[in-house]
N, C-alpha and C. Protein backbone atom coordinates (compact mmCIF):
# COMPACT_ATOMS: atom_id res chain seq x y z
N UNK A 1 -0.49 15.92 -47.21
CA UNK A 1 0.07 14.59 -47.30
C UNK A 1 0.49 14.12 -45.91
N UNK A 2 0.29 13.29 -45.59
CA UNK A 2 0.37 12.75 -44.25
C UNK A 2 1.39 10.65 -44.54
N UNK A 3 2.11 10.16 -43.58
CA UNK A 3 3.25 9.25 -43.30
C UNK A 3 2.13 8.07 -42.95
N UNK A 4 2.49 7.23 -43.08
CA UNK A 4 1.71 5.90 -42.62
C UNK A 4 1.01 5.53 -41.21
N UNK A 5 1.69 6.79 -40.11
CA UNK A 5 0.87 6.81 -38.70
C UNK A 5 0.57 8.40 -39.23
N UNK A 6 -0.39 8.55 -40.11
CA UNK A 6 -1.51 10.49 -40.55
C UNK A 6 -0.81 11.00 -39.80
N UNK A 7 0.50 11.40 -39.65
CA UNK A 7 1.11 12.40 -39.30
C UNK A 7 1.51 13.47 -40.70
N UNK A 8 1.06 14.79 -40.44
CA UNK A 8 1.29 15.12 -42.02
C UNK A 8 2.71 15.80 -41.72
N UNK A 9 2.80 15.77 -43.09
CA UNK A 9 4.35 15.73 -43.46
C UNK A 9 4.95 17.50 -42.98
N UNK A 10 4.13 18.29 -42.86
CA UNK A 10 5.00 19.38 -42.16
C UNK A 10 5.28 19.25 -40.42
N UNK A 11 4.32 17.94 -40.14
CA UNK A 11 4.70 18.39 -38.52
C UNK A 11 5.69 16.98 -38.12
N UNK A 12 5.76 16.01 -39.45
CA UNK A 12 6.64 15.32 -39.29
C UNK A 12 8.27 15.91 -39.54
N UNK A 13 7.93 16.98 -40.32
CA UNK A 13 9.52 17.47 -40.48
C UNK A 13 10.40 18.27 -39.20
N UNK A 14 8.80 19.35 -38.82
CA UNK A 14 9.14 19.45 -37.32
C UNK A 14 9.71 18.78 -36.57
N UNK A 15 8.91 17.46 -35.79
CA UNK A 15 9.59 17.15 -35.16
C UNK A 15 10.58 16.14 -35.35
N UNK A 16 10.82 15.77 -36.38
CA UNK A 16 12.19 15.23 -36.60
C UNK A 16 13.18 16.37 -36.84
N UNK A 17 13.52 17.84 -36.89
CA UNK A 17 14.32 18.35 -36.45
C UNK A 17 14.51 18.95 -34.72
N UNK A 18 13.47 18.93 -34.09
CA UNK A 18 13.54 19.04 -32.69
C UNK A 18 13.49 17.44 -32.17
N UNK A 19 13.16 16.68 -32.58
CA UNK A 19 13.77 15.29 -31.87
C UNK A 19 15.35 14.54 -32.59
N UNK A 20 16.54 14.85 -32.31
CA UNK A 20 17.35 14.32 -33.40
C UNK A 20 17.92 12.95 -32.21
N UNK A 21 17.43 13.18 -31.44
CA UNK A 21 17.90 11.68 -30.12
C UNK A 21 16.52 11.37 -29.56
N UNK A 22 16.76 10.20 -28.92
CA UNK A 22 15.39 9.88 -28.12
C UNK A 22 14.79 10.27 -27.24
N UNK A 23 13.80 11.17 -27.13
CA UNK A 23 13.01 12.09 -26.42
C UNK A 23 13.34 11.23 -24.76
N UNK A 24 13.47 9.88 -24.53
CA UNK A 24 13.51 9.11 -23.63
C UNK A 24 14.93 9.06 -22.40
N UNK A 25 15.62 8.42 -23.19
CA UNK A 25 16.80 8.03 -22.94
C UNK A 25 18.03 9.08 -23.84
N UNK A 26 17.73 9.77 -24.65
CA UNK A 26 18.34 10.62 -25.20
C UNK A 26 19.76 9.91 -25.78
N UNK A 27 19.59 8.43 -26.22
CA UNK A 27 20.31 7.91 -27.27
C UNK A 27 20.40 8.77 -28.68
N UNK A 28 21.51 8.54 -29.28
CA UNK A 28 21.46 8.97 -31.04
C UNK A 28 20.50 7.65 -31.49
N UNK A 29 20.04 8.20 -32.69
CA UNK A 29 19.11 6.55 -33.26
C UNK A 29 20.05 6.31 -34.56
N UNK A 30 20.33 4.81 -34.37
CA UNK A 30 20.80 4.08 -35.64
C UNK A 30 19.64 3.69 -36.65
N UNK A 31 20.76 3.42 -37.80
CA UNK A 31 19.59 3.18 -38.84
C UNK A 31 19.18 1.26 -38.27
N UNK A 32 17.93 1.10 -38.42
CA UNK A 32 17.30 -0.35 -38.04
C UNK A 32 18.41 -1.38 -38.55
N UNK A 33 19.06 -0.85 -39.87
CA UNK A 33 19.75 -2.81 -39.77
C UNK A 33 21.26 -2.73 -38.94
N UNK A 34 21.73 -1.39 -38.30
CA UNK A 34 22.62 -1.42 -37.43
C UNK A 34 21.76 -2.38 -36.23
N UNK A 35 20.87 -1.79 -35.70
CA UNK A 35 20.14 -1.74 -34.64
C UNK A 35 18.80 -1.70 -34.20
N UNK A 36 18.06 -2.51 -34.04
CA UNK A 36 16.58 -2.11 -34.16
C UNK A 36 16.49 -1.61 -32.64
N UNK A 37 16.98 -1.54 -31.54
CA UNK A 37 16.62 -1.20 -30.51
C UNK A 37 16.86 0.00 -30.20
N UNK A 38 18.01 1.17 -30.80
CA UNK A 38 17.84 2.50 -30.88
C UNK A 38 17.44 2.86 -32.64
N UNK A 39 17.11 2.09 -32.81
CA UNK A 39 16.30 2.66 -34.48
C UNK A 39 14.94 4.00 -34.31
N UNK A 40 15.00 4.52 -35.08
CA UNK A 40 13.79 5.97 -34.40
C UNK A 40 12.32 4.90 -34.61
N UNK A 41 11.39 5.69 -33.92
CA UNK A 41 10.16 5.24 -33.74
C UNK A 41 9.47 6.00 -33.38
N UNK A 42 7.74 6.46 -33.96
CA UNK A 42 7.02 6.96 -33.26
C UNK A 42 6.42 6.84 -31.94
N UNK A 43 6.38 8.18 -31.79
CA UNK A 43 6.25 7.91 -30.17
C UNK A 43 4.56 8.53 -30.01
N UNK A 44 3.50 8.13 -29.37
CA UNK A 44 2.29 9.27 -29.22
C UNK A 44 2.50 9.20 -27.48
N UNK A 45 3.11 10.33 -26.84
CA UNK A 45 3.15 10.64 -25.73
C UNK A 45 2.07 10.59 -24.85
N UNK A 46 0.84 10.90 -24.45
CA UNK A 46 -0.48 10.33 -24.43
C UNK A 46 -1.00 9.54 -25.72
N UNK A 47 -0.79 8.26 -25.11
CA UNK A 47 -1.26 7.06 -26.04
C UNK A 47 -2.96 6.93 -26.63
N UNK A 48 -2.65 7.76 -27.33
CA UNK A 48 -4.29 8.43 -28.55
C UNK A 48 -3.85 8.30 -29.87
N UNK A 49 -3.75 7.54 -30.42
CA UNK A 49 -2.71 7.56 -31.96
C UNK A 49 -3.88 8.82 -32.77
N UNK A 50 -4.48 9.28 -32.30
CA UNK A 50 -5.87 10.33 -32.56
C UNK A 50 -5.31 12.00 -32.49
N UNK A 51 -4.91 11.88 -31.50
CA UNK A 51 -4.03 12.72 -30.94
C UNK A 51 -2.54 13.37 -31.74
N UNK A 52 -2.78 13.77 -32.84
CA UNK A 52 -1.40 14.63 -33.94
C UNK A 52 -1.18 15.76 -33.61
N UNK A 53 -0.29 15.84 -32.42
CA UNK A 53 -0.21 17.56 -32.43
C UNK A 53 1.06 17.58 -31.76
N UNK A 54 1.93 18.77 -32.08
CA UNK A 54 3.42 18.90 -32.18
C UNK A 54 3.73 18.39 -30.32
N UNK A 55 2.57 18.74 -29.52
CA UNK A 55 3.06 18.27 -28.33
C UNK A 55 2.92 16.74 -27.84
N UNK A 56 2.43 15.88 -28.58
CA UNK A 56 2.27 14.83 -28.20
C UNK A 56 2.79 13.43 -29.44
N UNK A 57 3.38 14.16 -30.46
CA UNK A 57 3.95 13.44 -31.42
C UNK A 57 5.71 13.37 -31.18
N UNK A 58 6.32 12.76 -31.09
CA UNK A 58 7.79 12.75 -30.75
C UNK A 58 8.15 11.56 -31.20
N UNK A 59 9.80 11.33 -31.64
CA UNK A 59 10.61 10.58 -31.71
C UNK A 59 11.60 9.61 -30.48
N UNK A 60 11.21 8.52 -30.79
CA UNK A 60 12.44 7.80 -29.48
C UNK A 60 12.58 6.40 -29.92
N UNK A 61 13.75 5.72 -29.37
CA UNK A 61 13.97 4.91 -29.97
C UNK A 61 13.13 3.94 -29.37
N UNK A 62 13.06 2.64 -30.32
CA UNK A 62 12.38 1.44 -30.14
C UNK A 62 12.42 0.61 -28.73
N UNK A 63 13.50 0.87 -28.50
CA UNK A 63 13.26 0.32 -26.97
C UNK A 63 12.89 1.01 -25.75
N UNK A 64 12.55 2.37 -26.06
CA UNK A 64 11.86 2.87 -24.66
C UNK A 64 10.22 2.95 -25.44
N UNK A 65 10.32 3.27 -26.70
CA UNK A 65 8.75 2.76 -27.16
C UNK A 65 8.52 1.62 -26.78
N UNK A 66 9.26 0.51 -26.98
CA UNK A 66 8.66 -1.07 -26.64
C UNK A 66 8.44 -1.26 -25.05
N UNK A 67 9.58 -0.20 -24.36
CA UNK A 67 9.26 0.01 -22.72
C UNK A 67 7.84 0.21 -22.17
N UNK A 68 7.82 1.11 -22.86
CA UNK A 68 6.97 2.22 -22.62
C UNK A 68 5.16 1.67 -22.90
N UNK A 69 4.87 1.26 -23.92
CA UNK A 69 3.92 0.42 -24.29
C UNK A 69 3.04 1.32 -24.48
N UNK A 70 1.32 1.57 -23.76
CA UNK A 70 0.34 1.85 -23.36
C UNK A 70 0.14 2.60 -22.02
N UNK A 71 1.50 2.26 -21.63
CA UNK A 71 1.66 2.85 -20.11
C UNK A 71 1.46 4.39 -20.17
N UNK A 72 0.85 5.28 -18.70
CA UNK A 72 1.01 6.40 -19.07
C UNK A 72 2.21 7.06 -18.00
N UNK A 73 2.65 7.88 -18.93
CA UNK A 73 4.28 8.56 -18.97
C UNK A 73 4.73 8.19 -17.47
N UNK A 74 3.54 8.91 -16.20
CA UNK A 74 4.26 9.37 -15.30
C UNK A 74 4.71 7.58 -14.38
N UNK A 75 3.68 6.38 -14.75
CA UNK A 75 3.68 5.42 -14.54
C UNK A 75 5.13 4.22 -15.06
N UNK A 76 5.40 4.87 -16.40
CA UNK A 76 6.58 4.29 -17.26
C UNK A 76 7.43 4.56 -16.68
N UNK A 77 7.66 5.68 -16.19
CA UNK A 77 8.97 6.67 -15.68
C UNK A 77 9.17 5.84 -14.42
N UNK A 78 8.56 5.12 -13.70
CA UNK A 78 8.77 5.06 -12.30
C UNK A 78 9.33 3.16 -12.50
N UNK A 79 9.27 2.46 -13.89
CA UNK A 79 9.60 1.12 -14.62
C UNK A 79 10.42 0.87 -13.81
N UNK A 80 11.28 -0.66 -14.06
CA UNK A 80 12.26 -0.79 -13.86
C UNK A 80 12.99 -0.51 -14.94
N UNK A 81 12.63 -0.39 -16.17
CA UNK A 81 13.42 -0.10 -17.64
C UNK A 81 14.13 1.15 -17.38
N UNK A 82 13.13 2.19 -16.44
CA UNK A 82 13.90 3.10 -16.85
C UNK A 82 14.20 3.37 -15.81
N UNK A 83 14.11 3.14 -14.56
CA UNK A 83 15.60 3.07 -13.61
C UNK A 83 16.95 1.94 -14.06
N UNK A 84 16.83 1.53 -14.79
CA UNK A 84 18.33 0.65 -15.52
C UNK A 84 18.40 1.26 -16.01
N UNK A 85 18.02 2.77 -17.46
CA UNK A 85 18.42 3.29 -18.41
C UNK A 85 18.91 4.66 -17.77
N UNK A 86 18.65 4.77 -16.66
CA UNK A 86 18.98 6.24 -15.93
C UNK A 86 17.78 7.16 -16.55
N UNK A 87 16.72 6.82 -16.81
CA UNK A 87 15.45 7.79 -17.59
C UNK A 87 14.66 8.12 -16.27
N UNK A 88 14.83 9.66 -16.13
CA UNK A 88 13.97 10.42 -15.02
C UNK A 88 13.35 11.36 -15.68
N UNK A 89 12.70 11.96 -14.74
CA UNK A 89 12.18 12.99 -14.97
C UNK A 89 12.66 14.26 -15.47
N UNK A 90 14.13 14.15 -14.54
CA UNK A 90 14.98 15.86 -15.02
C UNK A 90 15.98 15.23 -16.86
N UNK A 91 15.80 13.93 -16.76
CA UNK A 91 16.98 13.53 -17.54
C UNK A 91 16.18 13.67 -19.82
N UNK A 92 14.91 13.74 -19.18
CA UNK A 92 14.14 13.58 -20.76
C UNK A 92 14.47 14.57 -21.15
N UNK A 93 13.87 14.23 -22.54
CA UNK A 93 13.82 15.77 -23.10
C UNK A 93 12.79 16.53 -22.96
N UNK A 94 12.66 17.88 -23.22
CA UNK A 94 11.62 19.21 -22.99
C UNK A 94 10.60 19.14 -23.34
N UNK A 95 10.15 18.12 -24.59
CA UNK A 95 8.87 17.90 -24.98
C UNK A 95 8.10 16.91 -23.93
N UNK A 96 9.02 16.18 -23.32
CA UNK A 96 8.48 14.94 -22.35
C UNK A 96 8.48 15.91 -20.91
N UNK A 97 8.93 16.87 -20.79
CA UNK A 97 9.21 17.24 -19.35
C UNK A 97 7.95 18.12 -19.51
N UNK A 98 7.52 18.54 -20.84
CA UNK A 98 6.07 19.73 -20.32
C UNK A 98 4.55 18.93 -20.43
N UNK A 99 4.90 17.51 -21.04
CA UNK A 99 4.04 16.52 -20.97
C UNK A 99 3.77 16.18 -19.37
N UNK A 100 4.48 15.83 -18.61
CA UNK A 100 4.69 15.37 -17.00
C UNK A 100 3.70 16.62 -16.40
N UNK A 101 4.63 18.05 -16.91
CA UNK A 101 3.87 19.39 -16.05
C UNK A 101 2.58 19.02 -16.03
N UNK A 102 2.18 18.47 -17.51
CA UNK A 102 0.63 18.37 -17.77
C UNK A 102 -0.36 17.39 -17.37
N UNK A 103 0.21 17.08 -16.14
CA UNK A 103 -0.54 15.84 -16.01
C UNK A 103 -0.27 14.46 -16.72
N UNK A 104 0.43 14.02 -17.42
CA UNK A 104 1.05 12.91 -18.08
C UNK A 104 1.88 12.22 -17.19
């Protein structure tokens, strides 16, 4: 069984217990009618929505997804979004920091 972006449902449970903040900015996520701008959101870390695999599927909130776009990682990172959000390189989380190692 797979979620409305074919993520199937065991690697969605995954990583919604290793993402419980935004892989990005490392906000907590509100529920959307608090907030749609830290509300959770899929993230495809190399932008391949093709691409389902525990290293490139992650959680973050809507506004570094909406940052973030199509851009690739190491290009986003260098934004102005995310020099205002304090989002570096040492500051992500571990799934985004072995994405970078990788060429991302």
């Amino acid at each position: 069984m797979a979620n409305n972006w074919n993520i199937p449902n065991w690697l969605e449970i995954e990583v919604r217990e290793r993402d419980t903040v935004c892989v990005y900015c490392g906000k907590a996520f509100t529920p959307a009618k608090v907030s749609t701008r830290t509300a959770t959101s899929w993230e495809h870390i190399i932008n391949d929505e093709k691409i389902i695999t525990r290293e490139n599927i992650a959680l973050c909130c809507r506004g570094c997804n909406s940052s973030k776009g199509q851009k690739q990682l190491s290009i986003w990172l260098q934004s102005k979004y995310c020099k205002e959000h304090g989002i570096t390189v040492e500051s992500v989380a571990p799934i985004i920091k072995r994405a970078i190692a990788n060429g991302q």
